[in-house]
C-alpha atoms as a PDB file:
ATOM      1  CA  UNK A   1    -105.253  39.817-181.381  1.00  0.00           C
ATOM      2  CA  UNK A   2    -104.319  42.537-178.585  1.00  0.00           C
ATOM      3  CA  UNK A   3    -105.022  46.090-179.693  1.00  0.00           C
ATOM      4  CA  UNK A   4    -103.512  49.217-178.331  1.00  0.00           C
ATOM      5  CA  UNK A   5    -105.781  51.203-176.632  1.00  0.00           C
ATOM      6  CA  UNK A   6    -104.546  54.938-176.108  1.00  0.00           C
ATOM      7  CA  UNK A   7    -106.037  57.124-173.661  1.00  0.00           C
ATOM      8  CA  UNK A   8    -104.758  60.258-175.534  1.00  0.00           C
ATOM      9  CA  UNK A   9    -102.154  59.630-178.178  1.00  0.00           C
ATOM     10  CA  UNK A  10    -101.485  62.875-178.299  1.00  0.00           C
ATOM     11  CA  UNK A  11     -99.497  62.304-174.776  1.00  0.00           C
ATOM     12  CA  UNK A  12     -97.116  59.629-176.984  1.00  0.00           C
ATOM     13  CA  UNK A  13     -97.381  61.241-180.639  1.00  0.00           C
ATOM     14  CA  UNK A  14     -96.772  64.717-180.927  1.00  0.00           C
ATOM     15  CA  UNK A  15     -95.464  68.214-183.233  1.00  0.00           C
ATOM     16  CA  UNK A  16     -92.335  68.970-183.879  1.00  0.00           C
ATOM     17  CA  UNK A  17     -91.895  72.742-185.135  1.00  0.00           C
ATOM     18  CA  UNK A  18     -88.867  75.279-185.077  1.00  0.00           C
ATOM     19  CA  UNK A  19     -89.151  78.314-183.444  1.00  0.00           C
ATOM     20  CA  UNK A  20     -87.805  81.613-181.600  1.00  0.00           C
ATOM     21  CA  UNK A  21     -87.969  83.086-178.020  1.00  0.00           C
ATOM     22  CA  UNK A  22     -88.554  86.130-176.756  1.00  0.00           C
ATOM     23  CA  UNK A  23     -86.219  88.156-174.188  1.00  0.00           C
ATOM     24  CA  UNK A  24     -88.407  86.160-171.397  1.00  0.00           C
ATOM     25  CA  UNK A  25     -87.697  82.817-173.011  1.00  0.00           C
ATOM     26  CA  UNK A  26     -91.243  82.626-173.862  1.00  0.00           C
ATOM     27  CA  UNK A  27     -91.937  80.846-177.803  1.00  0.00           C
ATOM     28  CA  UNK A  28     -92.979  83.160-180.104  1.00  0.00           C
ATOM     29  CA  UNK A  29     -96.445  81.776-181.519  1.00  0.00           C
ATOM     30  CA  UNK A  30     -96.070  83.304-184.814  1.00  0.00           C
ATOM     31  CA  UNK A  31     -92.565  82.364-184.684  1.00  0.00           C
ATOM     32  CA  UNK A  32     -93.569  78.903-185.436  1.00  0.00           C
ATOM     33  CA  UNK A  33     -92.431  76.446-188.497  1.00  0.00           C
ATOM     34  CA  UNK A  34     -94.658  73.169-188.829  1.00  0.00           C
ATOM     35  CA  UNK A  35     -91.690  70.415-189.327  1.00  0.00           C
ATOM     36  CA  UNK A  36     -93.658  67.021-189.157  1.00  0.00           C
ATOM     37  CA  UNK A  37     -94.531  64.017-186.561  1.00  0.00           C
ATOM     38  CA  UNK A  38     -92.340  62.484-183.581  1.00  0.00           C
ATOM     39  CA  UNK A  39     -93.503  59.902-180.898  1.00  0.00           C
ATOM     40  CA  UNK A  40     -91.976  58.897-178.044  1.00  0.00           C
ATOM     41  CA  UNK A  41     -89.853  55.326-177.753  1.00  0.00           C
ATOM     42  CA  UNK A  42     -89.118  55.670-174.145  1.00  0.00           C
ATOM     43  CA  UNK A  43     -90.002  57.427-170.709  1.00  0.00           C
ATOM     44  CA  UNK A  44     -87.370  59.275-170.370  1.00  0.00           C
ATOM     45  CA  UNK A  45     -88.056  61.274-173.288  1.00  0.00           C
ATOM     46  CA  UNK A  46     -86.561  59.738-176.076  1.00  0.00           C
ATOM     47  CA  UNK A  47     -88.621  60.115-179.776  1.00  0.00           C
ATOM     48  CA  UNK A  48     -88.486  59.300-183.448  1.00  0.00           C
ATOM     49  CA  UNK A  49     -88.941  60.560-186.062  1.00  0.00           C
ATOM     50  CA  UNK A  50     -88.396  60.354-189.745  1.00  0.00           C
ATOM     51  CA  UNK A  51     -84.628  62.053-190.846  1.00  0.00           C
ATOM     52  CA  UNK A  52     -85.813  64.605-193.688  1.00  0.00           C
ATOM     53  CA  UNK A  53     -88.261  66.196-190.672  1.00  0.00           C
ATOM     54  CA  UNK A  54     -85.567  67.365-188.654  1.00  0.00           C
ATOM     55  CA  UNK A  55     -83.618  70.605-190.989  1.00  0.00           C
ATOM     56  CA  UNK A  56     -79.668  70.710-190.941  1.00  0.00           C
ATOM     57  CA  UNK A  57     -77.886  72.702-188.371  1.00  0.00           C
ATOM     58  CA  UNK A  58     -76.562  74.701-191.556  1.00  0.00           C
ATOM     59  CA  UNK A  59     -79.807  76.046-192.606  1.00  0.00           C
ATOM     60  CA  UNK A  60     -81.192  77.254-188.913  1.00  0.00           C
ATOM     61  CA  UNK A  61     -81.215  80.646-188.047  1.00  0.00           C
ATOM     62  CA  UNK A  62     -78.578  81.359-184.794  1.00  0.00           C
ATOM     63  CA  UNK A  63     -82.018  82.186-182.482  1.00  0.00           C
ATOM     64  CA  UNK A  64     -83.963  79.099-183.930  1.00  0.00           C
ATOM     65  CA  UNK A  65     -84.352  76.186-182.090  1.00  0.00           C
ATOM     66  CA  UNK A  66     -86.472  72.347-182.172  1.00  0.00           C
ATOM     67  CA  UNK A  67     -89.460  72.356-180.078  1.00  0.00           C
ATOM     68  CA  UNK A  68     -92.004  69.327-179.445  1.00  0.00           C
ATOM     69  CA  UNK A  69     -95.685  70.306-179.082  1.00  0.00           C
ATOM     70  CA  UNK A  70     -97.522  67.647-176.589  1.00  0.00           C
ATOM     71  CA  UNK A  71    -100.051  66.758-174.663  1.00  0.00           C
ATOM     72  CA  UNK A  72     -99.125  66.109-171.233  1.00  0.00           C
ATOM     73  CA  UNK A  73    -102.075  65.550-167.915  1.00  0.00           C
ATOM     74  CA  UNK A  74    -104.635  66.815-170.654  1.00  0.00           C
ATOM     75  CA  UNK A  75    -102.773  70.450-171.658  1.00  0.00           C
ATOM     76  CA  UNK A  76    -100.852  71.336-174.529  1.00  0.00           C
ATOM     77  CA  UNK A  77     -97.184  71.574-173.472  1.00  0.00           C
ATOM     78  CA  UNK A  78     -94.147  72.724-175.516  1.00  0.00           C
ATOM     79  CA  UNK A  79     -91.131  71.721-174.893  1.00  0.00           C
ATOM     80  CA  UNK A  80     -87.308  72.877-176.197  1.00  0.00           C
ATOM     81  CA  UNK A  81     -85.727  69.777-178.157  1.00  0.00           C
ATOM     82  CA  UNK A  82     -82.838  69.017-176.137  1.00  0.00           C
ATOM     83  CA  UNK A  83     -80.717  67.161-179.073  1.00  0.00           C
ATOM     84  CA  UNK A  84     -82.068  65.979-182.424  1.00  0.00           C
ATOM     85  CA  UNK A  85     -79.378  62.975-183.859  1.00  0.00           C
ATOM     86  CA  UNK A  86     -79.768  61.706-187.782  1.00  0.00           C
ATOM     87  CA  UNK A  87     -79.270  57.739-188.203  1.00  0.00           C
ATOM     88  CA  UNK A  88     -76.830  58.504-191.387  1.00  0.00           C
ATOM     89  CA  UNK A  89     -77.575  54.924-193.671  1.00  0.00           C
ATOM     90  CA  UNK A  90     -81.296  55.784-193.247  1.00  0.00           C
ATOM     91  CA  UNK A  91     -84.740  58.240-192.648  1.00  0.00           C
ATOM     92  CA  UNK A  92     -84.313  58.149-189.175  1.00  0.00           C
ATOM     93  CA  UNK A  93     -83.507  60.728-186.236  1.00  0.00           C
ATOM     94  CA  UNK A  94     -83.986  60.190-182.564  1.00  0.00           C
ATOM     95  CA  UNK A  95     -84.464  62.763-180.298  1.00  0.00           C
ATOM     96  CA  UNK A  96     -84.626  63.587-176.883  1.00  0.00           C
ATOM     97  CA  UNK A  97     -87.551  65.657-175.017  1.00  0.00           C
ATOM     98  CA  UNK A  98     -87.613  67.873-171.761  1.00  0.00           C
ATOM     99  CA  UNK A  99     -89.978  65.671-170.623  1.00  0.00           C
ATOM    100  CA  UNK A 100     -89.834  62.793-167.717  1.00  0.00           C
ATOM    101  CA  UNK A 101     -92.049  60.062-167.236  1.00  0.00           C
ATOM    102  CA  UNK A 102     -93.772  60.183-170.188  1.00  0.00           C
ATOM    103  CA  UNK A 103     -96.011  57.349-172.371  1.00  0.00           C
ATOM    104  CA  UNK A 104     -94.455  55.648-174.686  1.00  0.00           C
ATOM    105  CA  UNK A 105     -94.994  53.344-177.445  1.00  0.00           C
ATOM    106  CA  UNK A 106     -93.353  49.681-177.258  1.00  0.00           C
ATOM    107  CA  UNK A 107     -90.924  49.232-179.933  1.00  0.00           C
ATOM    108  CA  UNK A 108     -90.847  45.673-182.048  1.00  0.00           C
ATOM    109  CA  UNK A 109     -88.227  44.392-184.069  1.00  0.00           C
ATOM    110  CA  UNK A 110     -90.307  41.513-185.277  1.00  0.00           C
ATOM    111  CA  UNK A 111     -90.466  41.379-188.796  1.00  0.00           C
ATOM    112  CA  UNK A 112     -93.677  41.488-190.978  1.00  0.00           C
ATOM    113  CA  UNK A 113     -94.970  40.322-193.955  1.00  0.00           C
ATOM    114  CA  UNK A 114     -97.183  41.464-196.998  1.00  0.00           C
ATOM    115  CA  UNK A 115    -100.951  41.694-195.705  1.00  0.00           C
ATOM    116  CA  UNK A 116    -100.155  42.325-192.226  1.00  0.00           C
ATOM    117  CA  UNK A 117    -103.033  44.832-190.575  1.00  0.00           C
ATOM    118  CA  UNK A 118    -101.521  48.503-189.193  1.00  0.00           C
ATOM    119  CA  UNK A 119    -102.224  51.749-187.863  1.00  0.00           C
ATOM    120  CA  UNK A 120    -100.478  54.704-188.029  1.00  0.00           C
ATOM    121  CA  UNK A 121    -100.946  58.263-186.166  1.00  0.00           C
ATOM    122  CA  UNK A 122     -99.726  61.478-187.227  1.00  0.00           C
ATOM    123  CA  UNK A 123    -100.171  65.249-187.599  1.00  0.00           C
ATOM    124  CA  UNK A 124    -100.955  66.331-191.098  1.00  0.00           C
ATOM    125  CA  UNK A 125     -99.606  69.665-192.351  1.00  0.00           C
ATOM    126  CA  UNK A 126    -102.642  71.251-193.792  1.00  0.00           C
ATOM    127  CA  UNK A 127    -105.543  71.814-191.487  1.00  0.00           C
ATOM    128  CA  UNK A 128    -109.059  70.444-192.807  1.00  0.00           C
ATOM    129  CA  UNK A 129    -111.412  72.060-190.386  1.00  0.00           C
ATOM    130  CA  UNK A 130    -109.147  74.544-189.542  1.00  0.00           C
ATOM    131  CA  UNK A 131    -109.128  73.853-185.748  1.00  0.00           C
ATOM    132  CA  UNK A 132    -105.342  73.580-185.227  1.00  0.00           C
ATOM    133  CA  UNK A 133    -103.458  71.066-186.146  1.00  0.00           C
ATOM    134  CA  UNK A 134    -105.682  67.471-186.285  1.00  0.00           C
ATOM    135  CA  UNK A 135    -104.202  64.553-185.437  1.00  0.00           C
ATOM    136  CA  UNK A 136    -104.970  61.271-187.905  1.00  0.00           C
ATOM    137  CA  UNK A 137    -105.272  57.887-187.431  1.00  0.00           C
ATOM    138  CA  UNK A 138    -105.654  55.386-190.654  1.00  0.00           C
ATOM    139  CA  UNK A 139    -105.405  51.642-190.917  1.00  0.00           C
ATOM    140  CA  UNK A 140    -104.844  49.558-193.781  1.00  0.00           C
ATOM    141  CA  UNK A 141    -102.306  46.819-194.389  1.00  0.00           C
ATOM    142  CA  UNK A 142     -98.665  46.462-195.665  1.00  0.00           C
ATOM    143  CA  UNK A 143     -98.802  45.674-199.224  1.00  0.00           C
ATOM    144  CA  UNK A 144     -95.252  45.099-200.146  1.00  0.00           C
ATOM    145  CA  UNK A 145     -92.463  44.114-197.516  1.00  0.00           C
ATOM    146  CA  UNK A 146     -89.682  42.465-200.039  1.00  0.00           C
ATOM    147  CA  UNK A 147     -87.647  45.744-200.319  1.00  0.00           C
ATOM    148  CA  UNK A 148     -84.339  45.150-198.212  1.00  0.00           C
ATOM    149  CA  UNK A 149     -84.615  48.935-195.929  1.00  0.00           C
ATOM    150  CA  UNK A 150     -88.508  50.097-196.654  1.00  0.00           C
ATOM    151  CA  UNK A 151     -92.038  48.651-196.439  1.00  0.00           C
ATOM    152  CA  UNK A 152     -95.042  49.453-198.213  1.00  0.00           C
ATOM    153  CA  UNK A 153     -98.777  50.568-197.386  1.00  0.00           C
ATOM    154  CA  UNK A 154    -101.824  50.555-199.241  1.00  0.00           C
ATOM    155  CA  UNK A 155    -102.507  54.289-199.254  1.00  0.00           C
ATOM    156  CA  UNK A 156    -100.626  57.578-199.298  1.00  0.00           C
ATOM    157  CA  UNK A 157     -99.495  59.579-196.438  1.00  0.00           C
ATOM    158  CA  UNK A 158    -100.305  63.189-195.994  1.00  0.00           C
ATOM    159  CA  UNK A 159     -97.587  65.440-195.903  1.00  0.00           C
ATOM    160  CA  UNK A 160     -96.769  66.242-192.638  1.00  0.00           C
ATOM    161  CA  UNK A 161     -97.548  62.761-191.352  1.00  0.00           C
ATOM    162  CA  UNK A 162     -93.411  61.480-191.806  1.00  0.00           C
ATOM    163  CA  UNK A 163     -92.277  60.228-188.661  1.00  0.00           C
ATOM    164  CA  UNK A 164     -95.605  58.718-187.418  1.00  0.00           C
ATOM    165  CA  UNK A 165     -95.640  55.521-185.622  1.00  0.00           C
ATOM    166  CA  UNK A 166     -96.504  52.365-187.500  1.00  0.00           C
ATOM    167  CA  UNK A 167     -98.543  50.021-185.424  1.00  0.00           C
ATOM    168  CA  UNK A 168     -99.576  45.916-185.021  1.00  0.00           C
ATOM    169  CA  UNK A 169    -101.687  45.120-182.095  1.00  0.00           C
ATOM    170  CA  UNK A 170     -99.949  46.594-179.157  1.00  0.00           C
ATOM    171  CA  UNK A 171     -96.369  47.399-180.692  1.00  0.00           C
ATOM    172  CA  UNK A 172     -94.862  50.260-183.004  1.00  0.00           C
ATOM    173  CA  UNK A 173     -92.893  48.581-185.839  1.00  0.00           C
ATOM    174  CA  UNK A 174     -91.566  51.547-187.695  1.00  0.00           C
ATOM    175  CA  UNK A 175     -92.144  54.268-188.497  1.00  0.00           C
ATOM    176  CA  UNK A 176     -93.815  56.735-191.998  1.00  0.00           C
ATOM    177  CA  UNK A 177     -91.199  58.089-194.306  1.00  0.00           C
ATOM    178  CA  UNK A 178     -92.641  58.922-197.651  1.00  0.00           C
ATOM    179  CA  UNK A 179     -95.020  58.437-200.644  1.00  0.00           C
ATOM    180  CA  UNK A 180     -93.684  56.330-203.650  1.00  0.00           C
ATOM    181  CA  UNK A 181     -94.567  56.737-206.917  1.00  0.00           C
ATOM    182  CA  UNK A 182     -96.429  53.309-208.086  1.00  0.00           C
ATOM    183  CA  UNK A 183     -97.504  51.629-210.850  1.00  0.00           C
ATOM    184  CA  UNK A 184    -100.469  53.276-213.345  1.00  0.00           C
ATOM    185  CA  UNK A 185    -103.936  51.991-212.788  1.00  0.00           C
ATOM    186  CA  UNK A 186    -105.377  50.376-216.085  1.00  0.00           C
ATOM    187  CA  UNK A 187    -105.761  53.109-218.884  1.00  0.00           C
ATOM    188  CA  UNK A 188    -109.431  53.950-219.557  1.00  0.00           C
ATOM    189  CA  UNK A 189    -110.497  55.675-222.959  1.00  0.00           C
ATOM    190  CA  UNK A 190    -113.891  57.323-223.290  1.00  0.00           C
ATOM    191  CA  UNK A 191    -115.703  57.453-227.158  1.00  0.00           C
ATOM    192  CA  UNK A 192    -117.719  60.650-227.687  1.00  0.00           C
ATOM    193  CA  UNK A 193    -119.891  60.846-230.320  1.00  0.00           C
ATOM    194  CA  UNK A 194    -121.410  64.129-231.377  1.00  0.00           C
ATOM    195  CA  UNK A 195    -122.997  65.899-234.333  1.00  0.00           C
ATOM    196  CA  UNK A 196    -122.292  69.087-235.604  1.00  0.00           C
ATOM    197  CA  UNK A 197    -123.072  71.015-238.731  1.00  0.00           C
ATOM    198  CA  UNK A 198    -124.715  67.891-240.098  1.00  0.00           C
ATOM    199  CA  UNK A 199    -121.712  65.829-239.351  1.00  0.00           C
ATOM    200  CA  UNK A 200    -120.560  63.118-237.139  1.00  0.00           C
ATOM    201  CA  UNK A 201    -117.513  64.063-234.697  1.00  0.00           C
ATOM    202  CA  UNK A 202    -116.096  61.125-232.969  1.00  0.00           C
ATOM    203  CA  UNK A 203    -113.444  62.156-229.560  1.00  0.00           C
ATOM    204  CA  UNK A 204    -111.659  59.970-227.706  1.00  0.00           C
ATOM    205  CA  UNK A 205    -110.448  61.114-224.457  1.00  0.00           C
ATOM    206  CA  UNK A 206    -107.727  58.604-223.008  1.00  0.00           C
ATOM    207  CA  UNK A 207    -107.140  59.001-219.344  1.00  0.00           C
ATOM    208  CA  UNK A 208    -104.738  57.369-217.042  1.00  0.00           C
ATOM    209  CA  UNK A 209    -104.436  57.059-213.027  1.00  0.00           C
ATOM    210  CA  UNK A 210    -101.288  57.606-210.779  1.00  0.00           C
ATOM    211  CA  UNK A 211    -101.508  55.653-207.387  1.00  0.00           C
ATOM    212  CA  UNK A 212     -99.287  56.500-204.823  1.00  0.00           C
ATOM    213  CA  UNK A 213     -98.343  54.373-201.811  1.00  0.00           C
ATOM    214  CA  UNK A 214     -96.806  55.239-198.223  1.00  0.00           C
ATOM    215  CA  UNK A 215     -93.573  54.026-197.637  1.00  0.00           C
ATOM    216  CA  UNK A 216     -92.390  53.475-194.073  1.00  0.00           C
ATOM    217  CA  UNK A 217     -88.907  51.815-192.204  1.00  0.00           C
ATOM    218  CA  UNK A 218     -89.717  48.614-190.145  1.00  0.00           C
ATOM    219  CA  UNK A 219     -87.229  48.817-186.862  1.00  0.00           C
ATOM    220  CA  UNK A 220     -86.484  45.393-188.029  1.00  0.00           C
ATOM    221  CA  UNK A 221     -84.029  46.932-190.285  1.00  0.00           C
ATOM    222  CA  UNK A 222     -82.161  48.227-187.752  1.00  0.00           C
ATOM    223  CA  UNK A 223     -81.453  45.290-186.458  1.00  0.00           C
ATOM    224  CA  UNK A 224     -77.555  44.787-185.706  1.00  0.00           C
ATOM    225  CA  UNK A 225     -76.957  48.493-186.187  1.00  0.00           C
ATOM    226  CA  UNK A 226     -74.637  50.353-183.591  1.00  0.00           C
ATOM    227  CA  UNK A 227     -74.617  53.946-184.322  1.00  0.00           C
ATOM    228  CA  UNK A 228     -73.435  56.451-181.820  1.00  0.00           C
ATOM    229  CA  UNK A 229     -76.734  57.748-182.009  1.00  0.00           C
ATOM    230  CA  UNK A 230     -77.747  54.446-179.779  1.00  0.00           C
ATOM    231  CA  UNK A 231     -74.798  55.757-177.432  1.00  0.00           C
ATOM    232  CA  UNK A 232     -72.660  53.258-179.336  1.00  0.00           C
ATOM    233  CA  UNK A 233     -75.252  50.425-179.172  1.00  0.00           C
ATOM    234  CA  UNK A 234     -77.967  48.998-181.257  1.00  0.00           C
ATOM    235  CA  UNK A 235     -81.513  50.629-181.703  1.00  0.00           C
ATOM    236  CA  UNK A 236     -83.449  48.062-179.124  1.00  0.00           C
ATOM    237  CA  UNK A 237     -80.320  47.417-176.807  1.00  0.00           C
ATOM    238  CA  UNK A 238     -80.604  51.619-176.133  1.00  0.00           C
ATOM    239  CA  UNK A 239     -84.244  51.437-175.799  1.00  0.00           C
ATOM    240  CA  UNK A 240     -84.564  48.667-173.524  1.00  0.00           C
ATOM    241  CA  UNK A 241     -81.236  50.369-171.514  1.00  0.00           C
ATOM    242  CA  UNK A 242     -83.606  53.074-171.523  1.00  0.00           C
ATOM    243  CA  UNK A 243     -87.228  52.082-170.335  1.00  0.00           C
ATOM    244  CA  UNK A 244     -85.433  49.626-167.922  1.00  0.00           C
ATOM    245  CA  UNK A 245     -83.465  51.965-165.711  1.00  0.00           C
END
């Protein structure tokens, strides 16, 4: 099978924070509100991201505004958020960069069944070795793809990861949403036997297991959606309009 091999992907998957400026138009570093993870879907800019990343008009401050954090010719870049657009029957929101000529990851529409091998990249929120923000990559496989809107994976996201790109070989097939709440793994109950005072004290200590799973949103579900997001058009028609022109 073809893999994807990446030079830098933090030139395709990137930050996406809110911010102010100064009176110089300069982003104030301290300023700065972590959101989640974005990648790009074509060169001229255009990203995705998971819905619940990007915060309602209603809620920003008047000065506030959506910036990207990249990686562009091997320096960090920021760059304003020219429009941010919510997909309203699902967790998605494309937006567009102040970028041109950028990398971008290949979308597929092909759909994909239980088992199937993946990577995904993203940007937690919390910082580990406290270097900055750290980009992840972890692979595993889709472990449940019968739900009509949502996939499964066989591990959790970390928070800050929603809106990472989903990967097969050399394609992006969705992208991270959310954790989901699973099934309990088999209850376990320990016998402890002690003796106190002369007498025998038997304790049982029942313990139980929550396993959560990533949930992410194949882009074969948007197959056959128009949305004025798309400019009136469906996901892959604008993306192809896009990458082609």
């Amino acid at each position: 099978m073809a893999k994807l091999i990446l030079d830098d992907a933090r030139g395709y998957v990137f930050c996406l924070f809110l911010g102010k400026e100064d009176e110089n138009s300069a982003v104030i570093q301290d300023s700065l509100e972590y959101l989640g993870t974005a990648f790009f879907v074509s060169k001229k800019g255009d990203a995705i991201t998971a819905a619940h990343v990007i915060p309602p008009d209603a809620l920003l401050d008047a000065d506030q505004h959506l910036y990207a954090i990249s990686v562009k010719d091997g320096k960090t870049q920021v760059y304003r958020v020219l429009m941010a657009a919510v997909f309203e029957e699902s967790d998605l929101a494309i937006c567009r960069v102040n970028v041109d000529d950028n990398p971008y990851l290949e979308a597929s529409f092909t759909r994909h069944s239980a088992g199937t091998d993946i990577v995904t990249i993203g940007i937690p929120e919390h910082e580990v070795y406290q270097s900055g923000k750290e980009l992840r990559v972890l692979k595993g496989h889709i472990s449940l793809a019968a739900m009509p809107h949502f996939s499964e994976l066989n591990f959790a996201i970390p928070r800050g990861m929603s809106g990472g790109p989903v990967i097969k070989g050399t394609k992006c097939i969705g992208f991270l949403s959310a954790n989901i709440r699973s099934e309990l793994l088999e209850e376990q109950v320990e016998k402890i036997e002690e003796i106190e005072n002369g007498k025998e004290r038997i304790t049982f200590i029942e313990s139980k297991s929550i396993i959560n799973f990533g949930i992410f949103i194949p882009f074969s579900y948007f197959e056959g959606h128009k949305s004025d997001i798309f400019e009136g058009r469906t996901l892959d028609e604008f993306l192809h309009e896009r990458n082609s022109s």
